[in-house]
C-alpha atoms as a PDB file:
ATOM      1  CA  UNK A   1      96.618 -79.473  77.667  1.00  0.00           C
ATOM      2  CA  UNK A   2      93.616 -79.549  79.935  1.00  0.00           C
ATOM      3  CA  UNK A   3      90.516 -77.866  79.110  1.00  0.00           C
ATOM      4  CA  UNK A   4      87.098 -76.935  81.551  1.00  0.00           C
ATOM      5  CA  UNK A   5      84.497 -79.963  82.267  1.00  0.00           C
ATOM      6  CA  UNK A   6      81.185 -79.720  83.405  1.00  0.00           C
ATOM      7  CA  UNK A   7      78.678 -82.820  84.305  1.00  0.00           C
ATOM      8  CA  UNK A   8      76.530 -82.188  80.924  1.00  0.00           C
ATOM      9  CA  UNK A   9      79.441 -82.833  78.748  1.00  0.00           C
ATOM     10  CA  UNK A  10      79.701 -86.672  77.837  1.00  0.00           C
ATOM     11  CA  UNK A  11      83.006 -87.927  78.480  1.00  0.00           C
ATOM     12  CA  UNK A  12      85.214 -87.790  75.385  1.00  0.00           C
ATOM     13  CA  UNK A  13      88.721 -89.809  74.967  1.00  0.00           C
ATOM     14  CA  UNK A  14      90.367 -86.438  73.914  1.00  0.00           C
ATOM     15  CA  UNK A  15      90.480 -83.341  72.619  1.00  0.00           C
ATOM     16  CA  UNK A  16      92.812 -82.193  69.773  1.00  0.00           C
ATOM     17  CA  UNK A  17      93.908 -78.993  68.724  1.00  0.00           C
ATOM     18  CA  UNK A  18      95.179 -78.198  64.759  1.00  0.00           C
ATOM     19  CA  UNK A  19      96.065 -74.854  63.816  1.00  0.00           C
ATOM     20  CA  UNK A  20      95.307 -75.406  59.465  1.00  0.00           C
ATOM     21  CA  UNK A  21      96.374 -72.838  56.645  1.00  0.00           C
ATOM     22  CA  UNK A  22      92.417 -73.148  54.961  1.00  0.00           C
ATOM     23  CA  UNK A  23      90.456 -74.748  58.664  1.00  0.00           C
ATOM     24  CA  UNK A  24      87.084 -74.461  56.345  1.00  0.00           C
ATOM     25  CA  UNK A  25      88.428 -76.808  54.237  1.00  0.00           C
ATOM     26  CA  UNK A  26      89.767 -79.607  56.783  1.00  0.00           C
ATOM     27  CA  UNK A  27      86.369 -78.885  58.735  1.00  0.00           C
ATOM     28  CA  UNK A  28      84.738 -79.651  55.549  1.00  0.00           C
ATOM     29  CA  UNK A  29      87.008 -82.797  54.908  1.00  0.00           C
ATOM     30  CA  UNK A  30      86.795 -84.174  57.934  1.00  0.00           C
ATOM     31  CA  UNK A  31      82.291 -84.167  58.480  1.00  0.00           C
ATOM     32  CA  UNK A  32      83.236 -85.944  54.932  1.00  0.00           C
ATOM     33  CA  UNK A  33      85.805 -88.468  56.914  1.00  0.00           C
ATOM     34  CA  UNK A  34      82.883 -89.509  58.714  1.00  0.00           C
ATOM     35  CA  UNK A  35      83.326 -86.416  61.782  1.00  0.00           C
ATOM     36  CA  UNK A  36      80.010 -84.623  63.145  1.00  0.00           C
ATOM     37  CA  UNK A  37      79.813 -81.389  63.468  1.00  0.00           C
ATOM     38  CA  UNK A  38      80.049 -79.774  67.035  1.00  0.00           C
ATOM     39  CA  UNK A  39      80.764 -76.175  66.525  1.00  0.00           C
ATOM     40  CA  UNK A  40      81.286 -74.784  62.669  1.00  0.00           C
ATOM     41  CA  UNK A  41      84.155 -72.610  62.116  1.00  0.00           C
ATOM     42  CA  UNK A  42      83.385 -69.512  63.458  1.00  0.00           C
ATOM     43  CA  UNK A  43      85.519 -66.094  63.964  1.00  0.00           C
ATOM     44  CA  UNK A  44      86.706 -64.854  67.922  1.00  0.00           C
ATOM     45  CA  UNK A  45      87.878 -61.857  68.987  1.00  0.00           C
ATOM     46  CA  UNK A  46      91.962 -63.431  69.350  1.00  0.00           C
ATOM     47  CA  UNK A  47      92.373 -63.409  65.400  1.00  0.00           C
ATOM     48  CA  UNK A  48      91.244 -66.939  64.204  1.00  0.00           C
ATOM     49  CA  UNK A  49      88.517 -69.091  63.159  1.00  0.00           C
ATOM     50  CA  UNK A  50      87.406 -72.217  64.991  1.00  0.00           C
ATOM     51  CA  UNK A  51      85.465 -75.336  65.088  1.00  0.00           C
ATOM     52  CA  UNK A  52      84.645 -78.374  66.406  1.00  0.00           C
ATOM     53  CA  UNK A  53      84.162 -81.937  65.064  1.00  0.00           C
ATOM     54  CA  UNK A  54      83.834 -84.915  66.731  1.00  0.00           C
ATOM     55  CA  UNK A  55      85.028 -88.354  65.201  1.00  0.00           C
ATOM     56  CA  UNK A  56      83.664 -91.923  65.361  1.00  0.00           C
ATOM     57  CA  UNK A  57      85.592 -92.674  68.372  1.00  0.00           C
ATOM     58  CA  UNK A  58      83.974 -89.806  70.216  1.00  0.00           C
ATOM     59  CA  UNK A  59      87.271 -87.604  69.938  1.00  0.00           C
ATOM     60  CA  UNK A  60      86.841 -84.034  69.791  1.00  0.00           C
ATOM     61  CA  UNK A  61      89.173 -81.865  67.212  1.00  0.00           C
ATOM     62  CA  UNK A  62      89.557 -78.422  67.779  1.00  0.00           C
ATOM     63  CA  UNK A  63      90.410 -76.314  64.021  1.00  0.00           C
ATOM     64  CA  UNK A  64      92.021 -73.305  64.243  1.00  0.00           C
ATOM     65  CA  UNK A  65      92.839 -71.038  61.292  1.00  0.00           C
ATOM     66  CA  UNK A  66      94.824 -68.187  62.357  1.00  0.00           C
ATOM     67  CA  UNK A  67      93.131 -65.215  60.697  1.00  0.00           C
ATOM     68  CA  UNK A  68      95.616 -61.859  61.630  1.00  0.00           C
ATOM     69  CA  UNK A  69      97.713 -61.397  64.446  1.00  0.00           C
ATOM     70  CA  UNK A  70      96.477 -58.500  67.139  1.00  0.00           C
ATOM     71  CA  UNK A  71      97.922 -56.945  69.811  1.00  0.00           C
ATOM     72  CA  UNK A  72      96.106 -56.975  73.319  1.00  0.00           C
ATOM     73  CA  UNK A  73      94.836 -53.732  73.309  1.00  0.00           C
ATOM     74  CA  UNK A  74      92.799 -54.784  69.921  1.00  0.00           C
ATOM     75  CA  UNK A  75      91.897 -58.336  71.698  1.00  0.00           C
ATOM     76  CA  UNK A  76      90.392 -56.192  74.789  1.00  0.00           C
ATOM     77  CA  UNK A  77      88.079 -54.125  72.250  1.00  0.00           C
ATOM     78  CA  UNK A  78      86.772 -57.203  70.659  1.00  0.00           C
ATOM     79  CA  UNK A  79      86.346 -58.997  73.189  1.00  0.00           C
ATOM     80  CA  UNK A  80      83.766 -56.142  74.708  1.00  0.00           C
ATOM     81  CA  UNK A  81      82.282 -56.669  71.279  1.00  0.00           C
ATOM     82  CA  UNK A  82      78.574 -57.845  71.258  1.00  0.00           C
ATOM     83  CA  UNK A  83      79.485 -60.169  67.931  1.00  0.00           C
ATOM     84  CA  UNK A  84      82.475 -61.401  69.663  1.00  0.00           C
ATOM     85  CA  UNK A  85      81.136 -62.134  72.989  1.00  0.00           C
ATOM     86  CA  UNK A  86      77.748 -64.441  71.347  1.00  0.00           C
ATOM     87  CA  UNK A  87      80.731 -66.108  68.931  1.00  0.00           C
ATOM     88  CA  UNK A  88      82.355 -66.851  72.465  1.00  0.00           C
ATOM     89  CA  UNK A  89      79.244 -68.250  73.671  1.00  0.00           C
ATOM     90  CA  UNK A  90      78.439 -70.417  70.649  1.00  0.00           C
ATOM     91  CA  UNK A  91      81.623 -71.913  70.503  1.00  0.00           C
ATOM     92  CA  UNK A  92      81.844 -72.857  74.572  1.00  0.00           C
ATOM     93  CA  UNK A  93      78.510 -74.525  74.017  1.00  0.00           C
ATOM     94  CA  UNK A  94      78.428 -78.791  73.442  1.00  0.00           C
ATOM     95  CA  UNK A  95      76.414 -80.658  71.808  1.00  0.00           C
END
């Protein structure tokens, strides 16, 4: 999988992607693991929660929680969607 760069991100080994029945939970678990925070789980406009965490090695794990399933037409609305676009934002942002 390969994912956008840009010179202010540091480099990072990785980046993982898990798709998790409760992803609050495992995002909880994991800043407990010893994991910072990069992003908390927050909802987009394609039907799921995400967020970030970054471990001690300087990997980065995507969570996912797949919320409902929508159609395109629904995805196009949202994503016009003031909330949706500033949750887009947030999450594309690196600390």
């Amino acid at each position: 999988m390969m994912f956008d760069a840009t010179e202010k991100w540091p480099d990072t080994p990785s980046f993982l992607r898990l798709y998790m029945e409760d992803g609050d939970a495992v995002f909880k678990q994991a800043l407990q693991a010893g994991a910072t925070a990069v992003t908390p789980m927050t909802k987009l406009a394609f039907g799921e929660r995400v967020g970030r965490v970054r471990d001690p090695l300087g990997n980065i794990w995507w969570i996912h929680q797949r919320l409902e399933e929508i159609d395109c037409e629904e995805m196009s609305k949202r994503a016009a969607q003031k909330e949706y676009i500033e949750a887009m934002k947030y999450v594309l942002k690196l600390r």
